[in-house]
Protein backbone atom coordinates (compact mmCIF):
# COMPACT_ATOMS: atom_id res chain seq x y z
CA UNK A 1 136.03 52.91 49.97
CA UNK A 2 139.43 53.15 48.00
CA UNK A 3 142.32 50.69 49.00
CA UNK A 4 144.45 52.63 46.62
CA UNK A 5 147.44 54.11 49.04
CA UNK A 6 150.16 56.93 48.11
CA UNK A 7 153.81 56.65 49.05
CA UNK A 8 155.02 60.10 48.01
CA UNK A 9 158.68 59.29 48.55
CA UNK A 10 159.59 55.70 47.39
CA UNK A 11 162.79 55.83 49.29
CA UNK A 12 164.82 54.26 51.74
CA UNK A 13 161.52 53.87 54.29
CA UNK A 14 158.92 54.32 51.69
CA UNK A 15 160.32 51.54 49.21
CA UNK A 16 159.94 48.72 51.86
CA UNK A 17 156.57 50.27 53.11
CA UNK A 18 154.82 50.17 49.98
CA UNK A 19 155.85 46.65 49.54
CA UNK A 20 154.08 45.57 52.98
CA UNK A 21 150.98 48.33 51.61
CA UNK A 22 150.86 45.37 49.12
CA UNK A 23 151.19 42.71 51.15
CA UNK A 24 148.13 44.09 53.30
CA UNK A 25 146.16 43.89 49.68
CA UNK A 26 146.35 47.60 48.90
CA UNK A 27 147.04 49.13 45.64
CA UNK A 28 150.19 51.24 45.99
CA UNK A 29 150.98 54.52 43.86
CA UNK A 30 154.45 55.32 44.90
CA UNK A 31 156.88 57.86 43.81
CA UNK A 32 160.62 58.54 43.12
CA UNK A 33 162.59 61.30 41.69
CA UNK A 34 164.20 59.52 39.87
CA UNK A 35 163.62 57.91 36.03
CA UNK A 36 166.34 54.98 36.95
CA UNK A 37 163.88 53.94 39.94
CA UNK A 38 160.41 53.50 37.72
CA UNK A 39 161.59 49.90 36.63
CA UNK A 40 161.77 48.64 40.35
CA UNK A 41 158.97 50.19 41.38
CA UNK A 42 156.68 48.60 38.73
CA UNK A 43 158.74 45.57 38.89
CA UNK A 44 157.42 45.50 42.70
CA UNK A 45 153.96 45.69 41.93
CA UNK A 46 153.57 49.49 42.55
CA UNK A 47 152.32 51.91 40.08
CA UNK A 48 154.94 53.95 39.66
CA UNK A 49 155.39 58.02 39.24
CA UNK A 50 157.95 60.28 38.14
CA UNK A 51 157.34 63.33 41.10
CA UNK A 52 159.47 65.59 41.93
CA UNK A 53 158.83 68.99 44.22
CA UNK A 54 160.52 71.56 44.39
CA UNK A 55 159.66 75.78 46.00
CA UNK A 56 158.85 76.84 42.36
CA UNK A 57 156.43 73.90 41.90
CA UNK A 58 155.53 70.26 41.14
CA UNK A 59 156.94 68.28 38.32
CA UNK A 60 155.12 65.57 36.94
CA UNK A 61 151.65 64.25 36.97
CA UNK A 62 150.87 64.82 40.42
CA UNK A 63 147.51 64.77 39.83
CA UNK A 64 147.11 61.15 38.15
CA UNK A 65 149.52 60.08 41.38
CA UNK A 66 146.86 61.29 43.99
CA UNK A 67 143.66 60.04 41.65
CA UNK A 68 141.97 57.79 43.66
CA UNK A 69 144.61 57.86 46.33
CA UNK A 70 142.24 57.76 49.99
CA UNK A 71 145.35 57.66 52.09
CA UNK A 72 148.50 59.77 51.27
CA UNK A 73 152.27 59.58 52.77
CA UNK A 74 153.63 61.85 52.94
CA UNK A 75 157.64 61.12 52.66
CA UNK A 76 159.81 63.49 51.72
CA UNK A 77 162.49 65.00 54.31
CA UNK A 78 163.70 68.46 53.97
CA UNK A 79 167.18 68.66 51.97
CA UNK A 80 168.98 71.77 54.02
CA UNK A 81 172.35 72.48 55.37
CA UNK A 82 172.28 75.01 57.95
CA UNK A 83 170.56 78.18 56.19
CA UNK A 84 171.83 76.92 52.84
CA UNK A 85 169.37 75.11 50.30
CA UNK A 86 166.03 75.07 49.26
CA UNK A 87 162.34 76.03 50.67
CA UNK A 88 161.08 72.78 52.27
CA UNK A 89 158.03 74.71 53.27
CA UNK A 90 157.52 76.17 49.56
CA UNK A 91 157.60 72.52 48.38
CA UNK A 92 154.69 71.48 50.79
CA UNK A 93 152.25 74.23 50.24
CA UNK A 94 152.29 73.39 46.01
CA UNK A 95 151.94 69.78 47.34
CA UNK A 96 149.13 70.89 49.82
CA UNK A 97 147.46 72.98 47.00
CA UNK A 98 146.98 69.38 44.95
CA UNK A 99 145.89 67.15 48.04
CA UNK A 100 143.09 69.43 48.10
CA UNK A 101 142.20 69.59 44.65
CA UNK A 102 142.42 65.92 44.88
CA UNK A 103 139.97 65.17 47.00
CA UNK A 104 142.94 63.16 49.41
CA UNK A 105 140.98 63.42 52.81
CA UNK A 106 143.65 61.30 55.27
CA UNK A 107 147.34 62.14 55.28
CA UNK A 108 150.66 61.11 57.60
CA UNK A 109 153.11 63.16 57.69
CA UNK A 110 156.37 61.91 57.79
CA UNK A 111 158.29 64.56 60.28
CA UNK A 112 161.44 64.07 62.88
CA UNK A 113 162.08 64.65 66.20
CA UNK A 114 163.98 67.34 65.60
CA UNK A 115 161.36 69.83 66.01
CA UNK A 116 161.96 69.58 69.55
CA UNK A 117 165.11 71.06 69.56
CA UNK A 118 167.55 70.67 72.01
CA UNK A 119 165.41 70.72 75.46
CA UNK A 120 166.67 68.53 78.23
CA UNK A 121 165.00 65.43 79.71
CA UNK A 122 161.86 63.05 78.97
CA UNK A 123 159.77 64.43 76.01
CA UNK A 124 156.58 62.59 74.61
CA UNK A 125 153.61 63.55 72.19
CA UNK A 126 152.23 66.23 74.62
CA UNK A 127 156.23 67.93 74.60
CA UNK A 128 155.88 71.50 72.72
CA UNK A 129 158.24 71.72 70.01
CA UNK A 130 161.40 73.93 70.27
CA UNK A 131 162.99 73.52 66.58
CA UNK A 132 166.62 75.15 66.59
CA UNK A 133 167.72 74.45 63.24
CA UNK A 134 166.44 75.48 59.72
CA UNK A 135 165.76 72.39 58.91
CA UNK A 136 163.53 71.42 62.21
CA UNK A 137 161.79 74.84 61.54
CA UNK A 138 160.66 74.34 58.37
CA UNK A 139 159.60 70.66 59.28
CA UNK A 140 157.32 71.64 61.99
CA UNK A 141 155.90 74.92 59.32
CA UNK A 142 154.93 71.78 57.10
CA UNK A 143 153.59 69.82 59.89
CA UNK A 144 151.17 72.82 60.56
CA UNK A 145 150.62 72.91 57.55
CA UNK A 146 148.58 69.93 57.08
CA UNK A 147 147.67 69.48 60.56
CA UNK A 148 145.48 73.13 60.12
CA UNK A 149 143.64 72.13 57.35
CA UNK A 150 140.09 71.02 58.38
CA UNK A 151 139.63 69.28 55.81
CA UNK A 152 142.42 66.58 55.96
CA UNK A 153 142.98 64.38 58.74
CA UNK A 154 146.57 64.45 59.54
CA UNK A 155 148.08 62.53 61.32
CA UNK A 156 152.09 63.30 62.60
CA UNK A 157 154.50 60.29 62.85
CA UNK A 158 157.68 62.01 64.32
CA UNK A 159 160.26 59.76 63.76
CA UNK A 160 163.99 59.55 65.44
CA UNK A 161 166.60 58.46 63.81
CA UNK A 162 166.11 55.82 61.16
CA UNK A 163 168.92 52.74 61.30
CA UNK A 164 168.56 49.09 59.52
CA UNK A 165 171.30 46.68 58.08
CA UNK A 166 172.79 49.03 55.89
CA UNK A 167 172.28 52.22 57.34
CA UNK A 168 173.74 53.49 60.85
CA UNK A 169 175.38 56.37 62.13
CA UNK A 170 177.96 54.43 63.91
CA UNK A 171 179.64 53.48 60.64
CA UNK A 172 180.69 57.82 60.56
CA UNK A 173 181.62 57.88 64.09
CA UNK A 174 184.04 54.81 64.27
CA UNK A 175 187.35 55.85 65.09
CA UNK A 176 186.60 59.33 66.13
CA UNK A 177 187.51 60.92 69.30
CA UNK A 178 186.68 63.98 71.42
CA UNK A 179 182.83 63.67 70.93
CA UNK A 180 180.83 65.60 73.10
CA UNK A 181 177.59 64.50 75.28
CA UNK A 182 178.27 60.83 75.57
CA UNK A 183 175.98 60.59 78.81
CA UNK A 184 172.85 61.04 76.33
CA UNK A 185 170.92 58.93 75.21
CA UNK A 186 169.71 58.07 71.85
CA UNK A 187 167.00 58.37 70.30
CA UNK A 188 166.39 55.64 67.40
CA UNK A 189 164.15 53.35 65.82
CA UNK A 190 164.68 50.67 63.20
CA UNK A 191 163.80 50.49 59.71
CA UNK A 192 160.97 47.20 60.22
CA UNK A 193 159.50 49.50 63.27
CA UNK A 194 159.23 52.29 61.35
CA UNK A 195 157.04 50.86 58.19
CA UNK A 196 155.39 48.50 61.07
CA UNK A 197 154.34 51.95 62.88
CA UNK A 198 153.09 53.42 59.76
CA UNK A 199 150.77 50.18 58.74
CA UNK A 200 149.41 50.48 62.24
CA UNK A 201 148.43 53.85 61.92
CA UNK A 202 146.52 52.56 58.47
CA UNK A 203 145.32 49.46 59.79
CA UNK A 204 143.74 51.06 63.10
CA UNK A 205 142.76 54.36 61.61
CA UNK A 206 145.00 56.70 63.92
CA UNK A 207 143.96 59.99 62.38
CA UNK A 208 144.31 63.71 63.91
CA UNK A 209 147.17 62.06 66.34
CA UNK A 210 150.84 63.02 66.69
CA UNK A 211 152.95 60.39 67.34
CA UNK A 212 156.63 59.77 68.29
CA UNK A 213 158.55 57.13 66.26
CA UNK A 214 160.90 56.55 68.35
CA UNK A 215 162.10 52.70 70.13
CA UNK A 216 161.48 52.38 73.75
CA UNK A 217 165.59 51.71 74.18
CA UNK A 218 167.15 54.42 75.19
CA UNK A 219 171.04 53.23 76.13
CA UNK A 220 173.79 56.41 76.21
CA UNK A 221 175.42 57.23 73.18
CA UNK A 222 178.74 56.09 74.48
CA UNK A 223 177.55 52.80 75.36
CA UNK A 224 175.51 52.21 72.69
CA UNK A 225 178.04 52.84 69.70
CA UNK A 226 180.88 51.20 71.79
CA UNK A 227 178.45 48.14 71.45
CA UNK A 228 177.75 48.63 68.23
CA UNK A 229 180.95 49.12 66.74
CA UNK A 230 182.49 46.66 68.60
CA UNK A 231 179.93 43.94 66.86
CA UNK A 232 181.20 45.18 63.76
CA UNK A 233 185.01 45.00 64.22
CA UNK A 234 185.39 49.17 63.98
CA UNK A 235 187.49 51.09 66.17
CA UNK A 236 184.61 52.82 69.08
CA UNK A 237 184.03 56.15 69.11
CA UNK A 238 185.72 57.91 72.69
CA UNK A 239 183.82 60.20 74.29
CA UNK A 240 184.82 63.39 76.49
CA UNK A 241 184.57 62.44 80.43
CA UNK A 242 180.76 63.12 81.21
CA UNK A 243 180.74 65.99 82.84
CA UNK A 244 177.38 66.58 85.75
CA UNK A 245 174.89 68.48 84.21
CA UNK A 246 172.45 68.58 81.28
CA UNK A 247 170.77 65.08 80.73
CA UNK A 248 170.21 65.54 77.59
CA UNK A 249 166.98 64.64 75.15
CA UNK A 250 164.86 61.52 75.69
CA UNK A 251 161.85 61.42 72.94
CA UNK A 252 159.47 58.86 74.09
CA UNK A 253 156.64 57.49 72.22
CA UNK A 254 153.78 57.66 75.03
CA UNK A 255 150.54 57.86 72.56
CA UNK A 256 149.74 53.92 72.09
CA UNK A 257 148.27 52.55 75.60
CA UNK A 258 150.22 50.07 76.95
CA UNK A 259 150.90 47.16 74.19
CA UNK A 260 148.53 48.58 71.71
CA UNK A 261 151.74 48.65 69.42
CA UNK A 262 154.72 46.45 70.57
CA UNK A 263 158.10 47.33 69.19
CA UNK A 264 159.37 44.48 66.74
CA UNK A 265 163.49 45.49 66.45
CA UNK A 266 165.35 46.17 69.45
CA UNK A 267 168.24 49.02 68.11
CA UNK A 268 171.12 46.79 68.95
CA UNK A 269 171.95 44.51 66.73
């Protein structure tokens, strides 16, 4: 069997997972959009491609990416603004057209919790979806999209939001005030979780699954960037007084049993 893996989307995420791929003794193909990236790719140790999708079609040699690929990536988040920008779904069906013609049999899918929507309360891996924006729409099209083709094995990974060291939302909400629904909570998951998840899907051959990327920590959004800006000398975020009423969205990740994958990064720093 092939150890050759494809990181379609060589990115923030899929830079530091191909890099553990290689640790793990796979061979990596990964991808970027962009020429200036090829270097540090190959420099890494991962065969690098020049891929980039678009609704009209795929540029580059998608096909010598995928060859001998026998698990694929799937990385690549949709690039909209309300009801402005381009087909996400268009992109993924000439994508989809070459995974078959490929031969690729396994896939994860790289998708958000978004595709819930805005529904109140605890939601895990058995939750129907309830996308509200274009962009959550489209996602779970794509999802589908792989998901009801018999013959892939797709599996979902639906992350939350994504922080590390040098990414967090907190550094665009320090300082502002009048922010609405600080009684939620958060829904988050760090960087080393997220490329830990994914190798554990690999590793333990988690196929045909959805699963919720998401950290078990769950703190309100007030008190949770207070902390966190706080810890970083910036001026908190205030809040509206919470007002009784919706609970807001809590997206648990319920599919592992219990310790079958144990969380590595707690979200506060």
């Amino acid at each position: 069997m092939s150890k050759t893996i494809g990181v379609l989307g060589c990115g923030w995420l899929g830079f530091p997972l191909a890099q553990a791929l290689l640790k793990d003794g796979y061979t990596v193909h990964g991808s970027t959009t962009s020429e200036d990236k090829l270097e540090s790719l190959d420099k890494a140790g991962i065969t690098p491609f020049l891929i980039r999708l678009s609704p009209g079609g795929i540029e580059g040699d998608i096909q010598a990416f995928l060859r001998g690929v026998s698990i694929l990536v799937i990385n690549v988040p949709p690039r909209l603004r309300g009801k402005e920008g381009e087909n996400y779904l268009h992109k993924l069906e000439h994508l989809r057209v070459q995974v078959r013609e490929s031969g690729v049999k396994k896939i994860i899918f790289a998708s958000s919790t978004s595709v819930y929507g805005d529904q109140e309360g605890q939601l895990d891996e058995n939750s129907p979806p309830s996308p509200q924006t274009e962009s959550g729409r489209q996602l779970l099209a794509a999802e589908n999209l792989f998901r009801e083709d018999p013959d892939l094995r797709t599996t979902i990974i639906r992350f939350g939001g994504l922080i590390g060291e040098d990414r967090h939302p907190v550094s665009r909400l320090a300082g502002r005030t009048d922010l609405r629904n600080g009684h939620h909570p958060v829904n988050l998951i760090h960087q080393t979780d997220a490329v830990s998840l994914l190798q554990f899907i690999i590793h333990k051959d988690h196929w045909d699954v959805i699963i919720n990327g998401v950290a078990p920590e769950h703190p309100t959004k007030q008190e949770y960037y207070r902390s966190e800006a706080l810890k970083r000398n910036l001026l908190p975020p205030e809040y509206q007084p919470s007002a009784e009423g919706k609970p807001g969205k809590q997206v648990d990740c319920k599919y592992f049993p219990y310790n079958t994958y144990v969380f590595l990064t707690s979200i506060f720093s």
